[in-house]
Structures are given as C-alpha cells and as structure tokens.
Protein backbone atom coordinates (compact mmCIF):
# COMPACT_ATOMS: atom_id res chain seq x y z
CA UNK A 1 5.10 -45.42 -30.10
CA UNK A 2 1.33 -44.93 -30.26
CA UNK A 3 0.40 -41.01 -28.91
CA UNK A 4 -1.77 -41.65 -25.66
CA UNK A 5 -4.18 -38.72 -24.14
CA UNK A 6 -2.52 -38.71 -21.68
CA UNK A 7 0.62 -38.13 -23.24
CA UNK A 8 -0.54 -35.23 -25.38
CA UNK A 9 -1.87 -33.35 -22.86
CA UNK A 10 0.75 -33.83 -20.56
CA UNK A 11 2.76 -31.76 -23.72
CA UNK A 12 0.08 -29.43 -23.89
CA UNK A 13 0.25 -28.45 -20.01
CA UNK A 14 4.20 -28.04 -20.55
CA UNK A 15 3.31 -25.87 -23.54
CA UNK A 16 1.22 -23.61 -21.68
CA UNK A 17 3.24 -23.19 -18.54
CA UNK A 18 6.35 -22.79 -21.09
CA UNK A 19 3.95 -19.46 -22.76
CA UNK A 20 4.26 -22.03 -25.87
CA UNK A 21 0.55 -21.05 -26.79
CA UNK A 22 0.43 -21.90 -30.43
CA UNK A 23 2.40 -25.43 -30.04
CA UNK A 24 -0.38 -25.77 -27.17
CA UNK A 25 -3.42 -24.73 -29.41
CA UNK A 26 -2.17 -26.99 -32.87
CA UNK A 27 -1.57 -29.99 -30.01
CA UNK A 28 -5.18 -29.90 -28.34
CA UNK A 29 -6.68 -29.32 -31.78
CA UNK A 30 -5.37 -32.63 -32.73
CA UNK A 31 -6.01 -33.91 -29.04
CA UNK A 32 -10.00 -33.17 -30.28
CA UNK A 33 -9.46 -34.29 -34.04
CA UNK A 34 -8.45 -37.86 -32.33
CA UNK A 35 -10.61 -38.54 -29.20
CA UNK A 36 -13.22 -35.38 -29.37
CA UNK A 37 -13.61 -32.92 -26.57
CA UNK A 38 -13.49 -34.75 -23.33
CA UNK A 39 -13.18 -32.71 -19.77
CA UNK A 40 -9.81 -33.07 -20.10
CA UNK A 41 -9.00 -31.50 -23.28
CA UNK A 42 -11.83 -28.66 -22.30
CA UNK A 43 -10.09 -27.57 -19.23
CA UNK A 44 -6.73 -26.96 -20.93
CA UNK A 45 -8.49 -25.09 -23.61
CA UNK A 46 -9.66 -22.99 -21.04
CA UNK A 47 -6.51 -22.41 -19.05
CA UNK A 48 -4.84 -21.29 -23.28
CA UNK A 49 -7.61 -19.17 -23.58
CA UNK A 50 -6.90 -17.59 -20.09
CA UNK A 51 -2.97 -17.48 -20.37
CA UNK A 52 -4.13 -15.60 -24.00
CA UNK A 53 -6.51 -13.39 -22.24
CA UNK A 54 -9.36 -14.93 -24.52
CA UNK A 55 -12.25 -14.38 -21.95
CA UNK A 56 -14.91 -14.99 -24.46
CA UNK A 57 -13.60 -17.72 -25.80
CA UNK A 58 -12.76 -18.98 -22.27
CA UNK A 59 -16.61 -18.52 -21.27
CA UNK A 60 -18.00 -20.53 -24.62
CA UNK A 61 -15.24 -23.66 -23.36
CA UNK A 62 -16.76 -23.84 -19.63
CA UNK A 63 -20.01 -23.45 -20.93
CA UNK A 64 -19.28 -26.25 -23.34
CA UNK A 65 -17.52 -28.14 -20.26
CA UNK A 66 -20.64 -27.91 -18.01
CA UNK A 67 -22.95 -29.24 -20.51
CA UNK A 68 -20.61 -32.69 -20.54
CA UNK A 69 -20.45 -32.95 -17.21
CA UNK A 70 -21.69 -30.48 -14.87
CA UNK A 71 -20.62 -32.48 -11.53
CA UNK A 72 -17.96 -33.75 -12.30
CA UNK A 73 -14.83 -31.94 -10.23
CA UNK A 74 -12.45 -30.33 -13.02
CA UNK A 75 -15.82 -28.89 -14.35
CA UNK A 76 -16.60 -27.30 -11.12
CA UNK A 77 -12.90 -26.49 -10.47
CA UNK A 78 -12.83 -24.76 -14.01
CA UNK A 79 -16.08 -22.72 -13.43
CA UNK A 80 -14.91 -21.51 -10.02
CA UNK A 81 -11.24 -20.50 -11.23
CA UNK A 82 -12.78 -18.49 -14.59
CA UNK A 83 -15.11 -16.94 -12.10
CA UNK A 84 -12.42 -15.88 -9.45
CA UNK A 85 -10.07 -14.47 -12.90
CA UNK A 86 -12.93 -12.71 -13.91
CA UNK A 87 -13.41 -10.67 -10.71
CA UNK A 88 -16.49 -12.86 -9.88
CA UNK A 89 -16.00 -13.71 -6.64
CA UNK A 90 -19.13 -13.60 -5.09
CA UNK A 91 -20.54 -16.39 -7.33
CA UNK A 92 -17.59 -18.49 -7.32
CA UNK A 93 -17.52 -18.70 -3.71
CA UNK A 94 -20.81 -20.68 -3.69
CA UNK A 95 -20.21 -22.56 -6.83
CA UNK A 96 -16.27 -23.74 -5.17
CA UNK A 97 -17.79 -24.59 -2.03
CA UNK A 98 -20.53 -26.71 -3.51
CA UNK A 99 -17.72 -28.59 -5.17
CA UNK A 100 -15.64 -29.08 -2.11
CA UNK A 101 -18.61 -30.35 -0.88
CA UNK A 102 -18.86 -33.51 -3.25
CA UNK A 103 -15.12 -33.52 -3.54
CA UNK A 104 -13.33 -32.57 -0.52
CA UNK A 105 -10.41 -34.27 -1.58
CA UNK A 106 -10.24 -32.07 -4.21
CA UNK A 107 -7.37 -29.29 -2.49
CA UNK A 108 -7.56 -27.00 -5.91
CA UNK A 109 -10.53 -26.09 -4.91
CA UNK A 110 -9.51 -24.50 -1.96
CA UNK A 111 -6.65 -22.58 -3.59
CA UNK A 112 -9.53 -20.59 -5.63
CA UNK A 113 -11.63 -20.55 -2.96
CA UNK A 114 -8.63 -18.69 -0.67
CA UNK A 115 -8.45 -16.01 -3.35
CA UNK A 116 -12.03 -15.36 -3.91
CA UNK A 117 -12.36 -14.83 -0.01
CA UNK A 118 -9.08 -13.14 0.32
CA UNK A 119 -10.55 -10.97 -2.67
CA UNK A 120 -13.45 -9.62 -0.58
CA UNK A 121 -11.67 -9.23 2.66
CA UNK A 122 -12.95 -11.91 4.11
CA UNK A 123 -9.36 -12.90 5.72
CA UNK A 124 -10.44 -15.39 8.47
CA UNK A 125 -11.83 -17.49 5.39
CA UNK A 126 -9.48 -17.46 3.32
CA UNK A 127 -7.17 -18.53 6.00
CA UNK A 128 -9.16 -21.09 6.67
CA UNK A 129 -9.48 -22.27 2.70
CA UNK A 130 -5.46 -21.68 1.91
CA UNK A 131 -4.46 -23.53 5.08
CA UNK A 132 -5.89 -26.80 3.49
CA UNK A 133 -3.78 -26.97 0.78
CA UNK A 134 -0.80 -26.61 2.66
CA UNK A 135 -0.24 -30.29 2.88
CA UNK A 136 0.61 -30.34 -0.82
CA UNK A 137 3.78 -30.16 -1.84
CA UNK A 138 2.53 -28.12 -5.43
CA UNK A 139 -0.48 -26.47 -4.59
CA UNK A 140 1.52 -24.53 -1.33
CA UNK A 141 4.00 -22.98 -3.83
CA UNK A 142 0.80 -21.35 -5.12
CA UNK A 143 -0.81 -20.36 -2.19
CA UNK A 144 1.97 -19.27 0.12
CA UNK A 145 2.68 -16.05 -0.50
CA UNK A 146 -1.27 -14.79 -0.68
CA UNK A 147 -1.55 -16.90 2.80
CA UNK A 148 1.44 -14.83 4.11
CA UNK A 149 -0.27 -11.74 2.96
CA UNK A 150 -3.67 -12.81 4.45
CA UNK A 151 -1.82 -13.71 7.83
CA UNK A 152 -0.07 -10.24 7.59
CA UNK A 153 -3.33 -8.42 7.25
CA UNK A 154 -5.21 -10.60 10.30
CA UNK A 155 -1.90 -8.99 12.93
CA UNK A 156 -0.26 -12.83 12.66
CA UNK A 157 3.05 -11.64 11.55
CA UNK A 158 5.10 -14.37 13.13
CA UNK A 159 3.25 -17.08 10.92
CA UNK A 160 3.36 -14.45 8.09
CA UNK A 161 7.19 -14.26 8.99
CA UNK A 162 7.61 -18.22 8.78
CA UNK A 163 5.90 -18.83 5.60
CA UNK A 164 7.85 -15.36 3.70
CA UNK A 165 11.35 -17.73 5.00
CA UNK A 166 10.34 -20.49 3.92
CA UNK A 167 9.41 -19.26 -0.03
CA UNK A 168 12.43 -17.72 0.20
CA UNK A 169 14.72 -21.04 1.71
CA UNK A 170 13.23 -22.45 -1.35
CA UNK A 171 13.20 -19.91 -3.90
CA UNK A 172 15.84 -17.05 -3.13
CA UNK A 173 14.99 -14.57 -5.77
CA UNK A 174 11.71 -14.29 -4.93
CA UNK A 175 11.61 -10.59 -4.84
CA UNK A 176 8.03 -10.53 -3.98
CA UNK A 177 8.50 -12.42 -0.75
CA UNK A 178 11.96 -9.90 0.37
CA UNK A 179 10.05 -7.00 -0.24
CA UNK A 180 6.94 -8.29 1.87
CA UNK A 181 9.51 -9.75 4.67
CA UNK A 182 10.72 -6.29 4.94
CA UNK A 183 7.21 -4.68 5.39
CA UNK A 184 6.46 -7.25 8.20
CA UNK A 185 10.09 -6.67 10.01
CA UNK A 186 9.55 -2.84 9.90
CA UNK A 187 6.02 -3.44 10.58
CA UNK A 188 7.50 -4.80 13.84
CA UNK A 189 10.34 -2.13 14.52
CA UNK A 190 13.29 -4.30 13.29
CA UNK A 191 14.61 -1.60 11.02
CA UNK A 192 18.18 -2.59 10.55
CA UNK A 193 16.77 -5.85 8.83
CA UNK A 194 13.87 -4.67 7.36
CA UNK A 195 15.85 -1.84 5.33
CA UNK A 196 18.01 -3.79 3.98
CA UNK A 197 15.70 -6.29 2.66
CA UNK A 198 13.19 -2.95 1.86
CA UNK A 199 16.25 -2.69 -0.51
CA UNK A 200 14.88 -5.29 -2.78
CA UNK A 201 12.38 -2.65 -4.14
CA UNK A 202 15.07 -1.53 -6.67
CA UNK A 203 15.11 -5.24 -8.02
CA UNK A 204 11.05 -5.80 -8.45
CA UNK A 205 9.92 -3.54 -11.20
CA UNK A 206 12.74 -3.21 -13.47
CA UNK A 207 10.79 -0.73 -16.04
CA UNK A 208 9.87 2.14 -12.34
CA UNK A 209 13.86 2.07 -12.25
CA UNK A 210 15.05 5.80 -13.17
CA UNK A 211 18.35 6.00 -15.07
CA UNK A 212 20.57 7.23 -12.82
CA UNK A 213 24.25 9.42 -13.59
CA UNK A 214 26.56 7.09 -11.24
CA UNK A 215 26.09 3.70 -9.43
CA UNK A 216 23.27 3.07 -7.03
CA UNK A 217 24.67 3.05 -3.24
CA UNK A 218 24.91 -0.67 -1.83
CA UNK A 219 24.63 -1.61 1.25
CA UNK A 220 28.12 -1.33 3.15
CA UNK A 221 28.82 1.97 0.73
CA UNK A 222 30.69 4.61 2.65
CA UNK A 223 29.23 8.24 1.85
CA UNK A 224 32.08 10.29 4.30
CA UNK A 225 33.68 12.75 1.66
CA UNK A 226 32.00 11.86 -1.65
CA UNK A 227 29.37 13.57 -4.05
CA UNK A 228 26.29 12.27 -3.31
CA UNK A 229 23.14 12.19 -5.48
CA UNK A 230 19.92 11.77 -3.49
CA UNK A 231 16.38 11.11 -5.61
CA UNK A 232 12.84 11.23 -3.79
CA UNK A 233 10.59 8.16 -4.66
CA UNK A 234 6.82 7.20 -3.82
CA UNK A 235 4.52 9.23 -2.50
CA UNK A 236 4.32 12.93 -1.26
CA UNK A 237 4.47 11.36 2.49
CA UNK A 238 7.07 9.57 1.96
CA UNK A 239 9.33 12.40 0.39
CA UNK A 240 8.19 14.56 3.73
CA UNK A 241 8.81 11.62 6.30
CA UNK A 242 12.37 10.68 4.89
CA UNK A 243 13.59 14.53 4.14
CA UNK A 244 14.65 15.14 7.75
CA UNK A 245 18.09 12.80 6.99
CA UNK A 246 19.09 14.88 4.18
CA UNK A 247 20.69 17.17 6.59
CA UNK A 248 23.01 14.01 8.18
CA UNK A 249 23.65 13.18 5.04
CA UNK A 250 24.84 16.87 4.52
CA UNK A 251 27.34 16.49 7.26
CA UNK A 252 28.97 13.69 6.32
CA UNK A 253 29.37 14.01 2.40
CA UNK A 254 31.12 16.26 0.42
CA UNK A 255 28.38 17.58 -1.49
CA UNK A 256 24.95 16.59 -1.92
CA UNK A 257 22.53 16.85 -4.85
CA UNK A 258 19.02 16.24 -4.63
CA UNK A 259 16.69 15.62 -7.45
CA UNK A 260 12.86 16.41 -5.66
CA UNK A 261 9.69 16.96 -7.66
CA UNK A 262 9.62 20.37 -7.72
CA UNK A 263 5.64 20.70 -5.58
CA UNK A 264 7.80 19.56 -2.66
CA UNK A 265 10.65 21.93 -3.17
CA UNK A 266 9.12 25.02 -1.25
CA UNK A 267 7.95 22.79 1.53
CA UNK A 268 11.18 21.06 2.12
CA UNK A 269 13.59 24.07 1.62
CA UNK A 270 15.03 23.73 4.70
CA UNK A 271 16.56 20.30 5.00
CA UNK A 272 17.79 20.89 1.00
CA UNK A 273 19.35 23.85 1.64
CA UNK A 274 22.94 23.91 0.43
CA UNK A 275 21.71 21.08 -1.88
CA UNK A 276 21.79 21.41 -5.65
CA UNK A 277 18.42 20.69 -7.25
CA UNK A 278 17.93 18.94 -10.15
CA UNK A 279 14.69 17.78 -12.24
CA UNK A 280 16.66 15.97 -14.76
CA UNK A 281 18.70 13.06 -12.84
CA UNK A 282 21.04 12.91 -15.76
CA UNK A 283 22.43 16.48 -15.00
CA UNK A 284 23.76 15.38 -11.81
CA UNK A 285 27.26 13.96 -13.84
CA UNK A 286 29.20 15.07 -10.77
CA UNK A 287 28.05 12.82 -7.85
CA UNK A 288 29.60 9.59 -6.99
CA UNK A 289 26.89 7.72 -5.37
CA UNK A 290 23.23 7.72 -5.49
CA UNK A 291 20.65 7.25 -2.65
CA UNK A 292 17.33 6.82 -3.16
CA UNK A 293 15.35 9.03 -0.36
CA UNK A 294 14.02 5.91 1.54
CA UNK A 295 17.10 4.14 1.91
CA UNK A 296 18.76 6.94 3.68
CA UNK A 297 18.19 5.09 6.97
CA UNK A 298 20.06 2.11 6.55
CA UNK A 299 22.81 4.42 4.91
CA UNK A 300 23.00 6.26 7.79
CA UNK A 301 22.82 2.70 10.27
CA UNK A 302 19.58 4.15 12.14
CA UNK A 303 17.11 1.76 14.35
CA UNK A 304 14.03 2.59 16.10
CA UNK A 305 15.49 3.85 19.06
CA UNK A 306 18.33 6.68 17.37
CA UNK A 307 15.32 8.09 14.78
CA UNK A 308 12.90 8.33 17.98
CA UNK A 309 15.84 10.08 20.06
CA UNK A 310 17.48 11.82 17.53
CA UNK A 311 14.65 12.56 14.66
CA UNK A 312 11.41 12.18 15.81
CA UNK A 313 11.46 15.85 16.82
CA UNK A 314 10.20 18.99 14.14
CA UNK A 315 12.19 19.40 11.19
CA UNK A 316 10.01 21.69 9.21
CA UNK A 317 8.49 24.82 9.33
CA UNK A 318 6.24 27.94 7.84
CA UNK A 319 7.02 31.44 7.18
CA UNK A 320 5.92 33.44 9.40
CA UNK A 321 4.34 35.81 7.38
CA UNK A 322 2.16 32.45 5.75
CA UNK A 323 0.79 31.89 9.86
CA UNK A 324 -0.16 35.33 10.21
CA UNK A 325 -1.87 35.80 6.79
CA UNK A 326 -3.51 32.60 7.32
CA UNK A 327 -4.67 33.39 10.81
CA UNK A 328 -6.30 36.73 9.59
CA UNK A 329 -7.90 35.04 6.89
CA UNK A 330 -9.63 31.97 9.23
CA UNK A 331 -10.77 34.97 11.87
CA UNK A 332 -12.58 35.95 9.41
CA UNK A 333 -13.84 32.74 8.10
CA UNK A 334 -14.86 31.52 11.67
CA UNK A 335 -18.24 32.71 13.66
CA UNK A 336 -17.45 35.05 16.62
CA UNK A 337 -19.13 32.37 19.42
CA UNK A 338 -16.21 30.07 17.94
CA UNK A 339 -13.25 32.08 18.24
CA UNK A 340 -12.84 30.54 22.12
CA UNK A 341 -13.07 26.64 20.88
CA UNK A 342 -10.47 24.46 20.08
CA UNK A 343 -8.96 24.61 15.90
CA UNK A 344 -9.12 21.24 14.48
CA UNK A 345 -7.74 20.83 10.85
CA UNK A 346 -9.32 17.57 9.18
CA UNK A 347 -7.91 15.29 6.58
CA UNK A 348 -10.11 11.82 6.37
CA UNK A 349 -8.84 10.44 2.51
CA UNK A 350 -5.71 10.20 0.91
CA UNK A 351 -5.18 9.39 -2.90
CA UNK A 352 -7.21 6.37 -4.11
CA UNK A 353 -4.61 5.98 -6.66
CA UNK A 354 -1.74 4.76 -4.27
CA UNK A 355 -1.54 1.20 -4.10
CA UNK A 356 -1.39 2.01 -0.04
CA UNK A 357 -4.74 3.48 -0.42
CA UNK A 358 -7.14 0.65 0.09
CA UNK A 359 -8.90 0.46 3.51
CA UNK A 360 -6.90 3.07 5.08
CA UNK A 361 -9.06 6.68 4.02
CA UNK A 362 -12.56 6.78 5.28
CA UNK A 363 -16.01 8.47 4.35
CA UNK A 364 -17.09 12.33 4.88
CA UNK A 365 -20.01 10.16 6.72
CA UNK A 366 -17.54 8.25 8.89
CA UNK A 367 -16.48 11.79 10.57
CA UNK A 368 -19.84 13.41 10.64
CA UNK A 369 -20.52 12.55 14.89
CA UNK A 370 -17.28 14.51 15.53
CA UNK A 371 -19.15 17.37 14.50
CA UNK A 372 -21.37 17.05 17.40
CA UNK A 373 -19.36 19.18 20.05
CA UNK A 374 -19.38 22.10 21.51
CA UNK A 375 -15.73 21.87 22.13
CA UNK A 376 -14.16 22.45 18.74
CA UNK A 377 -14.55 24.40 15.19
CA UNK A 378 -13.47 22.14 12.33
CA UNK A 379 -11.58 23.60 9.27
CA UNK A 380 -11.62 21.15 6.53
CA UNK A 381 -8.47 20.86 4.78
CA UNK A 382 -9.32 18.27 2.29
CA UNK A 383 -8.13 18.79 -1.36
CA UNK A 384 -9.17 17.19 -4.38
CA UNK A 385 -9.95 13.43 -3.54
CA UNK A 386 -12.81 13.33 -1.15
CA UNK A 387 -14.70 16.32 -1.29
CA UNK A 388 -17.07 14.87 -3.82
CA UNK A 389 -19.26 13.28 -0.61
CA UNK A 390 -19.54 16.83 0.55
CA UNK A 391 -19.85 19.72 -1.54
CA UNK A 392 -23.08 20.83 -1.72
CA UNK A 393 -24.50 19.93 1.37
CA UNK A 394 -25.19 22.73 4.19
CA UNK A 395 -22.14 22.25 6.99
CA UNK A 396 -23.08 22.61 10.48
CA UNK A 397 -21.78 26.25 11.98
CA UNK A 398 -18.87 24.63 13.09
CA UNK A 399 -17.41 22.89 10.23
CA UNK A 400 -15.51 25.55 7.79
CA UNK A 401 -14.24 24.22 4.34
CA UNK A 402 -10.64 25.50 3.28
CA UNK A 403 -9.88 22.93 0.80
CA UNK A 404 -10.81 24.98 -2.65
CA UNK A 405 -8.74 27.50 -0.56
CA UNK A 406 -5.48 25.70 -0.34
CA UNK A 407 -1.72 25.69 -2.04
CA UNK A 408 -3.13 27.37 -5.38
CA UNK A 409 0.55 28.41 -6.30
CA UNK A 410 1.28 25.31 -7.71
CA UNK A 411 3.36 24.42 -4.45
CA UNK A 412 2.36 21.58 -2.37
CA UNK A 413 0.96 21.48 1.22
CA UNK A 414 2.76 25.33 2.11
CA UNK A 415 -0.92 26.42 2.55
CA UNK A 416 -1.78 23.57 4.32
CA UNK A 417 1.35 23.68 6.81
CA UNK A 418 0.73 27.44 7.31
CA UNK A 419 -3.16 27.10 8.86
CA UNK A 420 -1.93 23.36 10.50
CA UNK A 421 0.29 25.31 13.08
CA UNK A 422 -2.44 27.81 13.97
CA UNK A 423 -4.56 24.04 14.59
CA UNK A 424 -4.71 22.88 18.27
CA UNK A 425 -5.24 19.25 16.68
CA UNK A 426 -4.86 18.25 13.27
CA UNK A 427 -7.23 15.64 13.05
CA UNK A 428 -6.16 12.76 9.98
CA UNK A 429 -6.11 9.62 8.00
CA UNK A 430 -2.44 8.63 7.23
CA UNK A 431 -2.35 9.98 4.26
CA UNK A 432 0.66 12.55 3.81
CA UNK A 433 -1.15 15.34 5.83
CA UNK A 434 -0.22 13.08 8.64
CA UNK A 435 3.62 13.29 7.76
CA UNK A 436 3.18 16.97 7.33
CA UNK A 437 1.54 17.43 10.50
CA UNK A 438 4.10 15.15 12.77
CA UNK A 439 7.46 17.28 11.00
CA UNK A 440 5.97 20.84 11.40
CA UNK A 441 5.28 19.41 15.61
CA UNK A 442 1.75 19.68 15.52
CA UNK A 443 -0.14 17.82 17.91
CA UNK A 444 -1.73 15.51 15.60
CA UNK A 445 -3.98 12.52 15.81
CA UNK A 446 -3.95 9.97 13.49
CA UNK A 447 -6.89 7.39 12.44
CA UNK A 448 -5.34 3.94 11.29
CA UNK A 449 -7.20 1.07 9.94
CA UNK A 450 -6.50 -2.34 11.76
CA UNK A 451 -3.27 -3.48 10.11
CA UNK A 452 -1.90 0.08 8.57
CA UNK A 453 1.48 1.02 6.99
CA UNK A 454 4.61 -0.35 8.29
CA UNK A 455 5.94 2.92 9.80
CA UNK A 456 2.75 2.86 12.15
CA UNK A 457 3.53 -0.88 13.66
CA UNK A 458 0.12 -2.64 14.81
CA UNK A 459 0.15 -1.63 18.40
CA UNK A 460 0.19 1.28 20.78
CA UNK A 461 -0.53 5.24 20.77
CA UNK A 462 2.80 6.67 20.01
CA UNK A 463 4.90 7.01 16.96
CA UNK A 464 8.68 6.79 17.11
CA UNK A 465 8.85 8.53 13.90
CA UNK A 466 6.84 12.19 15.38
CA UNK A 467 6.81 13.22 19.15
CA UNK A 468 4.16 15.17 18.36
CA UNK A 469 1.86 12.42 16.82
CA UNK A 470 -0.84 10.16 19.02
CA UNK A 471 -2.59 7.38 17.19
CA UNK A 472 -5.91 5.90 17.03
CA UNK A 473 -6.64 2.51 16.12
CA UNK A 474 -9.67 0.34 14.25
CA UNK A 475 -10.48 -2.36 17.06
CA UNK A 476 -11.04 -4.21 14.40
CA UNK A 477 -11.05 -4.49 10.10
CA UNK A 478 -13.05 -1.57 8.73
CA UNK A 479 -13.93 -0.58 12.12
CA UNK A 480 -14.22 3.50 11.86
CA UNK A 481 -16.92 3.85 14.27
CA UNK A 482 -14.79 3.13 17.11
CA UNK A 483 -11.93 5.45 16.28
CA UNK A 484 -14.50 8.04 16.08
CA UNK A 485 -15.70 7.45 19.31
CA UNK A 486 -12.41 7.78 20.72
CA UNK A 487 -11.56 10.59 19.29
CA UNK A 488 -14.99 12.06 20.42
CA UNK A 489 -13.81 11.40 23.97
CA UNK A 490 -10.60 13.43 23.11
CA UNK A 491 -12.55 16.12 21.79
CA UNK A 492 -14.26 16.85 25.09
CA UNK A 493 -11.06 16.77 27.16
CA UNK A 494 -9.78 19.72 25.24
C-alpha cells in the first residue's frame, strides 16, 4: 500500500500528541522529501517545534508558512496560536479575529482567541470566543476548563459549577477540575463538600508533597486518642487563619505534634502550646496520623455556621509588655495635634510571588485620597513588597511609616500584631495582615478585588471566619477607586 499525505501526517499528529518527537521529525522530513512543504506539513512542523520548545525554529516555519499562503486558514490559525504561546496576545487578537472573519467556520480560531482575551483579563470576551466552540465535541475538551475559570472570575459560579461536573463526568481524575470545584463550593459557603474535594490538593503536584513519618489522614479517619502529626502548608495567612483548630484538635487526640515554620512559631504560641515542635517532619516517628493544617476542618466535620459560632471569635494575642512598648514608641512618632484622631494601620500589597497574588494588592497611589481626612493618622505597616512606590517621597503629616520598623527579630508579624491592637482600624488588602488582624479581634476592614479568595465568598460585608472583620468590595474588575471611596465615607464616621 502506497503512503498517502494524508496518511503520514495523520502518523505524525499521533507522534506528537504521543511526545514521539523524533519518529515525528524523521516522518515529516520524508513527508517534505516526497511532496515538498505544503501548509500541511508546515503547521505540524510548527506544533514539533512548539511541543520541543524550539521558538526560533517555530518563528522561521510560520514565517515560511505565510509566504505560501498568507490567507489561507491553518496559516492564520498557526500565526495566531505561536503568537498567543509566545505571550503575544495583543497582536494575535487582531490577527485571530481577522481570520474568523474570512473563516468563521473555522472554531480553532476561537479557542486561541479565548486564551489571548482570557490572557489580558478581558473575561466578557473570552466568554464570548470559548462559548463558540462549545458545539464541538474536541475542541470543548480544550476549552472547558479555562471557560470554567473565566466564568468563575465574571461571579457565574453556577455555569462554572456545571462545566467543572461535566469534565469531571467525563474525565474523573481530572485533578485540576476537583481542586477548582472545591474553590467554587467554598467560594459559595458549602464547606463540607468543598473540603473534601479541597483534598485533592495532595494529589496535583506530586513533587510539593513533603515526606511525611506516618500515613496521611483520609477522610473518615478518626483522630479521638491517637498521636497526631499536624504540618502548616501555603502561605503565612493561611498558617494564621487555620491555627485556631489546633486547640480542638488538642482535645480530642492523644498528643499532638506540629511541624510550623519557625517565623510563625512566636506568633502562634498559644494555640501550639502543649504541642511538640518539629522543623524536620521526619523526627515526628511517634504520631499515628498526619493532618495537613488546612484540612483540619473537614477533620473536625465543621460548616459555615459552627466556625462562625464557635471560631470566628479572637484566638490570638500580644504580650502586653509588646502593646505598651509599642504605644510609647508611636506617641512619639505621631504629631501632638494627632494624638486625638483615629489610629489606622495600613497594609495595601501582599506577596507578588503567591500565585493568589494577581489582582488582589493595589498601588501606594490607589490609597493616596484616604489620606485626605482630618479624621485619622495613618501608620504604615507595609514590609518589604510595596514600599518601593513610596520611599522617598515627602508623606503628608498624617501618614507615619513603621514598616523598616517592624518584626526585626527574625519573628514574623509579633511587631505588627503588637501596634495592630493599639489601631482603631486596621485598614488592608487580603493579604495575611488581614488574617492577623481578624484573630488578634481588631476591627479590621478589608479591600477585596471583584471575585477574591474563596474564604471571602463574592457577596456581603461580613466574614464568618472573623467577627471582628467588615469587608469592602470592587463594584467591579480592577475597580479600587470605589472601595476607596467607601472606605473614605467610613473614615469620616469615626
């Protein structure tokens, strides 16, 4: 039988979706040899060169691919997929909607098109784009799960809901689509289920697993009586949100051991106390079970309503000797014509490292109207991250900077919890300042950006999580401006 075009590159596309790249590469070289470079051929070399990260290489075979035949549709489908791979999304978006416009039929197109939009945050587009390939029974396995994100991020969870179900009806081990069903079940307050299926973060990145001394606990694990290990994971806010269980877990167990990054040890030594601390999880040889920190609520069969009765009220605290060193120390920071004002603490960005981080911190330039009051005296508590907009510049009279001042002994956020409970308001983004501020009882407002974290839900000014916590909402994406002006109103009530 006689080797067709058609039949070699049908090989060669198995090849490359098999990660068979040099059975791929001798196949299209003989593809060429026999029937030259066609648009075809070209647009498989390009998708080997992308699967083998060849970006030149890819570049030089769309070039080549254009100059044969710039209109014709797999050309322009090419040049808009290398462009959206390559981060450039503002010129593919032109370039794939020019070719939807001569081939509408095309529904590739609007795959690419989806993520370039989705790329730039430009949601309500790249609804629009992934929406039209829905009606194919390939191209939806592809575009799915970004659609479900986008529909997530524009407050449409029950759509985002239906499509996470269905890619998970069809492909059960999707681990991607658990974890993100559990974000958008907590994200609406259904703990019991979200937990559990938060549970699937232990299955997702095999390599962040830590080797632990004694089986992970599963859900359905009893705890009453044993030796239980319990490890702190994520970020700094999470450890300080999650803490105030230990204690329960305490009074049921037998003994509990607690490995916790040792910044966070000071902080948090009074739910650990009794606890043996470890920094090595392999030492802990005696314990039974282990928990990791944000699991301890489904361990301990919680739901919105017990945490909000039972935990939402303070759990930590300062010494007192901290307070009243601190308080001396910010009399004599602070101008005599502002001793009578109102103490606001500020915290407007978190760490851009976190992959929570993006849209949720805002600029030194987004808070600079709240300094317009004769209400208030701000004390900027801002470490590290952030203060790079501001240094330099002349402060108004009312705005003193603590942050170079701050938790210089190597423990974290005791400094900072010391002068937040001499605060009337801590004023912050949710970054783990707001954590800190809801467990010490502050009263504590909290800027979120439209669709935040899970543990804030989408609607409403209250927190189950901190009685002491009221929050203030973008009205809409990127929106700072109004949550300034609302907390501007606040300010003048004080």
């Amino acid at each position: 039988m006689s080797l067709t075009p058609g039949k070699v590159l049908e090989t060669v596309n198995q090849s490359l979706d098999d990660g068979q790249l040099e059975q791929a590469k001798t196949l299209l070289t003989l593809a060429v040899q026999r029937w030259g470079q066609t648009v075809e051929i070209l647009s498989l070399e390009i998708k080997m060169h992308l699967l083998a990260r060849e970006i030149e290489e890819a570049l030089e075979a769309v070039n080549t691919l254009s100059d044969l035949q710039s209109d014709h549709p797999l050309v322009l489908l090419q040049q808009g997929a290398l462009e959206v791979q390559l981060g450039l999304f503002e010129l593919a978006i032109p370039h794939l909607e020019e070719a939807i416009a001569a081939y509408p039929g095309h529904l590739t197109l609007y795959k690419w098109l989806g993520h370039a939009f989705h790329e730039i945050g430009d949601l309500e587009a790249a609804i629009s784009a992934y929406e039209m390939t829905l009606t194919d029974s390939q191209l939806i396995k592809e575009t799915r799960l970004p659609l479900a994100f986008a529909y997530r991020n524009s407050k449409m969870l029950f759509r985002s809901d239906a499509l996470l179900m269905e890619e998970l009806q069809n492909s059960p081990d999707n681990l991607v689509a658990r974890f993100a069903l559990s974000q958008n079940r907590l994200m609406q307050g259904d703990l019991e289920n979200g937990f559990l299926d938060y549970e699937s973060r232990w299955q997702q990145r095999l390599e962040d697993k830590v080797k632990l001394p004694c089986p992970l606990w599963q859900f359905g694990d009893h705890i009453r009586g044993k030796d239980i290990l319990i490890f702190d994971e994520q970020g700094f806010g999470d450890c300080i949100q999650f803490s105030r269980f230990i204690p329960e877990v305490k009074s049921l167990a037998k003994s509990v051991a607690l490995r916790l990054r040792p910044k966070l040890q000071k902080l948090l030594s009074s739910q650990i106390s009794d606890c043996q601390i470890y920094d090595d999880l392999s030492h802990a040889s005696s314990a039974e079970i282990a928990i990791p920190m944000m699991s301890l609520p489904l361990v301990l069969g919680l739901n919105k309503e017990s945490i909000k009765v039972q935990y939402s009220h303070q759990y930590l605290n300062v010494d007192a000797s901290d307070k009243i060193n601190w308080a001396t120390y910010l009399a004599g920071k602070t101008l005599e014509k502002f001793t009578a004002r109102k103490k606001i603490g500020l915290v407007w960005q978190g760490d851009p490292n976190s992959p929570a981080e993006q849209g949720r911190s805002m600029s030194f330039r987004d808070v600079l109207p709240l300094f317009n009051t004769d209400k208030a005296v701000f004390y900027i508590l801002q470490m590290e991250d952030g203060r790079d907009r501001f240094e330099g510049m002349t402060l108004p009279d009312n705005v003193i900077d603590l942050g170079n001042e701050l938790d210089k002994d190597g423990h974290a956020f005791t400094d900072t919890a010391a002068v937040m409970m001499l605060m009337d308001v801590v004023l912050t983004s949710d970054t783990a300042t707001a954590h800190l501020a809801g467990a010490l009882g502050c009263d504590s407002w909290i800027m979120l950006k439209y669709v935040p974290e899970w543990r804030w839900e989408l609607e409403g000014a209250e927190s189950y999580w901190y009685q002491s916590v009221k929050l203030y909402r973008q009205e809409s994406r990127g929106d700072w401006q109004s949550v300034v002006e609302q907390i501007s109103a606040e300010i003048m009530k004080l």
